[in-house]
Protein backbone atom coordinates (compact mmCIF):
# COMPACT_ATOMS: atom_id res chain seq x y z
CA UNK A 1 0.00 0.00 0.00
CA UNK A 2 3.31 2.24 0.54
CA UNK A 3 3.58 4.33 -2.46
CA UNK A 4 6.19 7.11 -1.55
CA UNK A 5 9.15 6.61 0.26
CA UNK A 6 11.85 9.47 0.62
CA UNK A 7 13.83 10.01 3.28
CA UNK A 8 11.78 10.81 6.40
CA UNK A 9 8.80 11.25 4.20
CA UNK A 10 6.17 7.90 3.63
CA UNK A 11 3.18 8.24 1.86
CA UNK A 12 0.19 5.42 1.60
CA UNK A 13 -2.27 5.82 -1.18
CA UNK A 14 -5.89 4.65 -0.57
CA UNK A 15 -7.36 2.75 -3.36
CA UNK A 16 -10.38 4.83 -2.63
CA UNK A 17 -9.82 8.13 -4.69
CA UNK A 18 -6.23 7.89 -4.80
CA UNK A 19 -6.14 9.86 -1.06
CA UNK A 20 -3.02 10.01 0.65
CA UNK A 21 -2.03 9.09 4.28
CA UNK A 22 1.36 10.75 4.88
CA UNK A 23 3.52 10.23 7.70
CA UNK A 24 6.52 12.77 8.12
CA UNK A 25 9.55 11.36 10.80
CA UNK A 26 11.82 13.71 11.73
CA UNK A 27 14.56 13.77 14.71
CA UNK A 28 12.01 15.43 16.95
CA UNK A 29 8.55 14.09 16.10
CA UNK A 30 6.03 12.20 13.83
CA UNK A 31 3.77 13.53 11.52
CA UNK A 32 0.75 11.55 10.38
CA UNK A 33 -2.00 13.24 7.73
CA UNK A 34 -4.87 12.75 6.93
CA UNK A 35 -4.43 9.06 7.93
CA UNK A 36 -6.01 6.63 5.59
CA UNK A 37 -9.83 5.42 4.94
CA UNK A 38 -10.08 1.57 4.16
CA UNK A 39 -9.64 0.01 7.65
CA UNK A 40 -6.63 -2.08 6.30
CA UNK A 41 -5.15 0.90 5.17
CA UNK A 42 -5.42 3.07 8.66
CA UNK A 43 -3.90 -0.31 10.56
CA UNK A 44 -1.04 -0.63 8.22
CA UNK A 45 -0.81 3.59 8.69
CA UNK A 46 -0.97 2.60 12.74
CA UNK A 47 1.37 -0.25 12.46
CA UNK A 48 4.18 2.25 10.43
CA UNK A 49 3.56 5.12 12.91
CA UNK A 50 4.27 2.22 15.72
CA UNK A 51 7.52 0.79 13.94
CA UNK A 52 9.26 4.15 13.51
CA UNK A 53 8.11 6.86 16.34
CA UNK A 54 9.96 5.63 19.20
CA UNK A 55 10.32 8.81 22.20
CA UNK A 56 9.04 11.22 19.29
CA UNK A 57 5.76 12.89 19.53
CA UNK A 58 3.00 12.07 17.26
CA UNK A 59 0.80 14.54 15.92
CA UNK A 60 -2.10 13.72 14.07
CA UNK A 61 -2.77 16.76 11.46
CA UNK A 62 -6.30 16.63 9.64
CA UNK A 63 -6.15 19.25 6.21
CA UNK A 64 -9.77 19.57 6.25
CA UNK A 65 -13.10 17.10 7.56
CA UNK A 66 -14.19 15.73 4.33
CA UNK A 67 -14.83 12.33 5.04
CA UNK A 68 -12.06 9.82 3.60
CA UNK A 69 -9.49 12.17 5.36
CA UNK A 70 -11.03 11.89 8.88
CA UNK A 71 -12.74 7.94 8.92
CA UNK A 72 -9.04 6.67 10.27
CA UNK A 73 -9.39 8.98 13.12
CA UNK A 74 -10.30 6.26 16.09
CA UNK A 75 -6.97 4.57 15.15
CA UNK A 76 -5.49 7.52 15.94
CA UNK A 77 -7.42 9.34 18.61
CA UNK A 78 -5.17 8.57 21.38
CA UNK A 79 -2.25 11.28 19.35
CA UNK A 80 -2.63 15.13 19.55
CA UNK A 81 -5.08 16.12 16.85
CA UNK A 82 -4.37 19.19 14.74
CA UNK A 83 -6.95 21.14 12.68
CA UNK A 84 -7.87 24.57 11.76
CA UNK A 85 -10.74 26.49 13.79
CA UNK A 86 -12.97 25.92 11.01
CA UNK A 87 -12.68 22.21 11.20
CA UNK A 88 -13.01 22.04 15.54
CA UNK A 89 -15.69 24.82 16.03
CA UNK A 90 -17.80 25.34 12.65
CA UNK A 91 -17.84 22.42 11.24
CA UNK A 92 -20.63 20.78 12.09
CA UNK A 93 -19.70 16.77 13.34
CA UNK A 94 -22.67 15.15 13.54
CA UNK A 95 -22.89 15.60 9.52
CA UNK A 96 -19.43 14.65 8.87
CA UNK A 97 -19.61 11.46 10.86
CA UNK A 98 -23.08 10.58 8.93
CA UNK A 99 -21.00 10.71 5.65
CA UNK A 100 -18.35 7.67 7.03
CA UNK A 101 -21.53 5.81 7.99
CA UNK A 102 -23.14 6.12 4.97
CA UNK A 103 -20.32 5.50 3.14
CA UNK A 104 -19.58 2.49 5.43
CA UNK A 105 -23.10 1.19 5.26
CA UNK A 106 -23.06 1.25 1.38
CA UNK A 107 -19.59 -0.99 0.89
CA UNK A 108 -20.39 -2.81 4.39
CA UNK A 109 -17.13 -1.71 6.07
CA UNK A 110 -16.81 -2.60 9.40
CA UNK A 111 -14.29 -0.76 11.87
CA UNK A 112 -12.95 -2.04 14.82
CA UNK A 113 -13.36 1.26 16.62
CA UNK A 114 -16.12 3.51 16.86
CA UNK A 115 -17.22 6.54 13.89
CA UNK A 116 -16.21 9.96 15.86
CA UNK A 117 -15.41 13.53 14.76
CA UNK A 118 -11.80 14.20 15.71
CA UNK A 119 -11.47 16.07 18.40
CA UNK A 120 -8.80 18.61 18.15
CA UNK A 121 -5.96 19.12 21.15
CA UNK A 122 -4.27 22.26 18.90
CA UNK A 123 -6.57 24.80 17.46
CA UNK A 124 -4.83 26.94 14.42
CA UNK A 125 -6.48 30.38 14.76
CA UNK A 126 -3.89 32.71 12.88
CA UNK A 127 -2.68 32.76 9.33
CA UNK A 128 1.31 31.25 9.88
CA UNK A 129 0.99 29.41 13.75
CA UNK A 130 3.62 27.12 14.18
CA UNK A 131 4.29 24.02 16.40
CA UNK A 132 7.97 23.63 17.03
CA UNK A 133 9.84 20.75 18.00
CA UNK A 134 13.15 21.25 18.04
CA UNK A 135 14.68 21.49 15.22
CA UNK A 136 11.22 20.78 13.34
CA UNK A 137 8.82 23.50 12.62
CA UNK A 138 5.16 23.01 11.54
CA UNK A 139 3.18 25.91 10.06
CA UNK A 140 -0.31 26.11 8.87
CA UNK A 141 -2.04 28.65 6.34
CA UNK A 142 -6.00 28.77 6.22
CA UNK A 143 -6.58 26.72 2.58
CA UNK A 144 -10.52 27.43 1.78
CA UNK A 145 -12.18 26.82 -1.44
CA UNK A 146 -12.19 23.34 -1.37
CA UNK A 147 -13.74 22.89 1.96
CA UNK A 148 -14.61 25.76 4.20
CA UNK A 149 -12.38 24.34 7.45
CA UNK A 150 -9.44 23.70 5.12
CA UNK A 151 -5.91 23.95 6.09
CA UNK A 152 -2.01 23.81 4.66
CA UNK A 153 1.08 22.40 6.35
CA UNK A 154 4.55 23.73 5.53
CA UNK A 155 7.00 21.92 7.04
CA UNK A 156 10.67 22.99 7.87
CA UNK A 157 13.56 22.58 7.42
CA UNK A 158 12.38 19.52 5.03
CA UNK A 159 10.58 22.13 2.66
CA UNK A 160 7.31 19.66 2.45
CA UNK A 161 4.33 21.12 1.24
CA UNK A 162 0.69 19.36 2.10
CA UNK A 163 -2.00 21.51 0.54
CA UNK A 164 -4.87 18.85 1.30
CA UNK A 165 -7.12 18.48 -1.74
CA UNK A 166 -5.04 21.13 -4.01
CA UNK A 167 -2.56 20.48 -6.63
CA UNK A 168 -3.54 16.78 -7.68
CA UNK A 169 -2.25 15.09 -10.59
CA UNK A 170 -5.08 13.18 -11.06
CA UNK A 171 -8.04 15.47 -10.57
CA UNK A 172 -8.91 19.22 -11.17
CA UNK A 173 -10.18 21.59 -8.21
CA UNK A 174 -13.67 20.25 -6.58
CA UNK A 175 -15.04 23.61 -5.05
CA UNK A 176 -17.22 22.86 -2.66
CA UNK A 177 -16.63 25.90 -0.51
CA UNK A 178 -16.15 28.93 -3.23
CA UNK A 179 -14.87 29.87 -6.41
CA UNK A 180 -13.24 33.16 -4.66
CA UNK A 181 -11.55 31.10 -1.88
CA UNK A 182 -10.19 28.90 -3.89
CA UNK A 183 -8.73 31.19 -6.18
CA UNK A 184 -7.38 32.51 -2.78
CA UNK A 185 -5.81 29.45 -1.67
CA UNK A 186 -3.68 29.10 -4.91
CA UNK A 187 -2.88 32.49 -4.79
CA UNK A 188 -0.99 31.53 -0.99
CA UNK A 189 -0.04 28.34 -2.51
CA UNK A 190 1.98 30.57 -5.37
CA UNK A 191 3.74 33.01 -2.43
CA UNK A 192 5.13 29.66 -1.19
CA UNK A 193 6.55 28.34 -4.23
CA UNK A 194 7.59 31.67 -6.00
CA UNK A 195 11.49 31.38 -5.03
CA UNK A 196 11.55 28.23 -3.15
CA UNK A 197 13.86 25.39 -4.27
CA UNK A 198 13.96 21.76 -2.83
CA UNK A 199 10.13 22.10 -1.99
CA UNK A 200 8.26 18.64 -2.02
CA UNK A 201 4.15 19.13 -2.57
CA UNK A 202 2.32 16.25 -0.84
CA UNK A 203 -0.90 16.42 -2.35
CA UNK A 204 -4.35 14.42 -0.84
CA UNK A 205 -5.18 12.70 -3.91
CA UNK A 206 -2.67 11.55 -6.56
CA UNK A 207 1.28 11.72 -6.79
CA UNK A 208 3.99 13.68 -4.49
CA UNK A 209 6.04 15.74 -6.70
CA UNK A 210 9.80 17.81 -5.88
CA UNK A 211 9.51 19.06 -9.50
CA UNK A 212 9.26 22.42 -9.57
CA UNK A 213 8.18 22.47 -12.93
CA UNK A 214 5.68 20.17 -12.23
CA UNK A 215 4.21 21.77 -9.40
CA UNK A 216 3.77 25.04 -11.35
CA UNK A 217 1.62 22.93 -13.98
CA UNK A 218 -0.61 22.21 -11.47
CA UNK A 219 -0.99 25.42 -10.21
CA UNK A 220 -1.55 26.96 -13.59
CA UNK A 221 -3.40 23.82 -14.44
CA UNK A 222 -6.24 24.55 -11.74
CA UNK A 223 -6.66 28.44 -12.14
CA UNK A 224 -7.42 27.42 -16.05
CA UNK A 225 -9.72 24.67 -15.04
CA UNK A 226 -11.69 27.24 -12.48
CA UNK A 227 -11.39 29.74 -15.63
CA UNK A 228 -12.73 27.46 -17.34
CA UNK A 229 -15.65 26.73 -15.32
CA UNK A 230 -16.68 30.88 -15.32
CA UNK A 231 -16.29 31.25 -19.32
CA UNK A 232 -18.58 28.19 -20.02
CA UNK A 233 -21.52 30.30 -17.90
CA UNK A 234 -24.50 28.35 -18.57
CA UNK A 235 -23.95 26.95 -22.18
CA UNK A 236 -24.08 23.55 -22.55
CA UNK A 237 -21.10 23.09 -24.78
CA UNK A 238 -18.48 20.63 -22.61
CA UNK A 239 -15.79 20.75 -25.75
CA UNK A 240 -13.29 22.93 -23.91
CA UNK A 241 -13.35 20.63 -20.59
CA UNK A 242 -13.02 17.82 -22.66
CA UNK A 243 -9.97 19.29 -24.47
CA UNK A 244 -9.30 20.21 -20.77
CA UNK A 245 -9.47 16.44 -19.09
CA UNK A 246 -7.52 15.39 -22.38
CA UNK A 247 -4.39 17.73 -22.06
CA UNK A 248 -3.99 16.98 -17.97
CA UNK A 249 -4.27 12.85 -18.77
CA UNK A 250 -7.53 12.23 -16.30
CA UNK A 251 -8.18 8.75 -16.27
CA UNK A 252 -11.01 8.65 -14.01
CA UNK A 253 -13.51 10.34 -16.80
CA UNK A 254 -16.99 9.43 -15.69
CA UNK A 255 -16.47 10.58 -11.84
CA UNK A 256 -14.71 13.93 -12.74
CA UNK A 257 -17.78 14.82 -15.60
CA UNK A 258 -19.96 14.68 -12.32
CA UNK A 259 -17.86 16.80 -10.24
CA UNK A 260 -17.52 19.02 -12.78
CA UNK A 261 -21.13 19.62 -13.41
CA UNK A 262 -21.22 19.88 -9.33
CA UNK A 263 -18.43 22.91 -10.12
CA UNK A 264 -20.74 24.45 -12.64
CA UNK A 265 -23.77 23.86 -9.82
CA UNK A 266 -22.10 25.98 -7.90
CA UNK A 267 -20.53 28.37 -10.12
CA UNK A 268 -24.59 29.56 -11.10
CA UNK A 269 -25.29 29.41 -7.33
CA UNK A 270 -22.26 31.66 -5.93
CA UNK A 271 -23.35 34.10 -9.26
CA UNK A 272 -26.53 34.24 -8.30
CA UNK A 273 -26.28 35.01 -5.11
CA UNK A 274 -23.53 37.74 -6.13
CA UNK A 275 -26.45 39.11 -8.65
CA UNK A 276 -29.08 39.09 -5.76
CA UNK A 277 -26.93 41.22 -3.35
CA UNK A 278 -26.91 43.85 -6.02
């Protein structure tokens, strides 16, 4: 299930949409991300945090509270839990646990601990907090558009960059916050890679990448598609996104056509609304 290895950095892909459990070991503590969905996957997460953490801390770090990044919590509810404000106080976690056990119920999953919210020990409430550990520093950037509670991870002095459900190789944005935050988030995500060499991106879906070229495609890649998404209006012509999932390689055709009429969904909403408050 190990995908990534490098250095202090492991990553486990899901074979449920491609999402990425990532678990960062450095000399003064243990990362874990977002940490896996299928209950397999979360043990075999567990069972690698186990094998390598010895006296190091582990923090538990959820990007945002959709629910294939949070359904490993119980495994790891024991750690210290860190989300954004959003995530531990608006968020609502009655809903977001319904959407495990529905998705549960549907492929009859069974856990061997209870569905919970996680509950977070360390509350990010400004733009650049930091945990430090020694030598290791962890800081976090609000990341809406996506979700409404989501959040970024920069950690130093690896350079690693986990932008949650930004920057995938294998999908285009899903905006199921706003358009305006999302164009937002990319705009942080491009003050953090302007001038930066050795950075890693460790994306939630799809492949890590240290290629800076590569991680400037996918920046460009996503303000196009959400460009995209506001030329097309309401016309029903779907030629350009074609041409679009074409030139980026999707593979995964049928699923993304939905999400990108869900885009579109909410592209007429959020202008509506903008027309209304006219």
């Amino acid at each position: 299930m190990r995908t990534y290895k490098d250095g202090a950095v492991a990553v486990f892909r899901s074979e449920i949409y491609q999402t990425n459990a990532i678990v960062v070991c450095t000399e003064d503590l243990v990362l874990v991300v977002d940490p896996g969905y299928l209950p397999s996957e979360v043990q075999a997460v567990r069972e690698y945090v186990d094998q390598v953490k010895e006296h190091r801390p582990v923090f538990a770090f959820y990007t945002h509270s959709d629910y294939d990044h949070i359904a490993g919590y119980g495994a790891f509810a024991d750690e210290v839990t860190v989300a954004s404000q959003a995530f531990a106080e608006t968020t609502d976690p009655r809903a977001a646990v319904e959407e495990i056990e529905r998705h549960d119920d549907a492929f009859y999953i069974e856990r061997p601990y209870a569905h919970a919210y996680p509950k977070a020990d360390y509350i990010v409430r400004k733009e650049g907090e930091a945990i430090g550990a020694g030598r290791t520093t962890l800081t976090f950037y609000r990341a809406p558009g996506h979700h409404p509670d989501g959040l970024m991870c920069i950690v130093e002095p690896l350079g690693l960059l986990i932008p949650g459900d930004f920057l995938s190789d294998v999908e285009f944005p899903f905006v199921y916050d706003s358009f305006a935050n999302y164009r937002s988030t990319l705009a942080s995500f491009e003050r953090v890679v302007e001038g930066r060499e050795g950075l890693l991106l460790l994306p939630s879906h799809g492949t890590p990448t240290d290629d800076p070229a590569d991680i400037r495609l996918r920046l460009a890649e996503s303000v196009r598609y959400l460009d995209l998404v506001e030329r097309q209006g309401d016309s029903a012509d779907e030629t350009a996104f074609e041409a679009y999932m074409a030139r980026n390689g999707y593979a995964f055709k049928r699923g993304l056509r939905e999400r990108h009429a869900d885009n579109r969904r909410k592209w007429r909403e959020e202008r509506q609304a903008g027309q209304s408050d006219r």
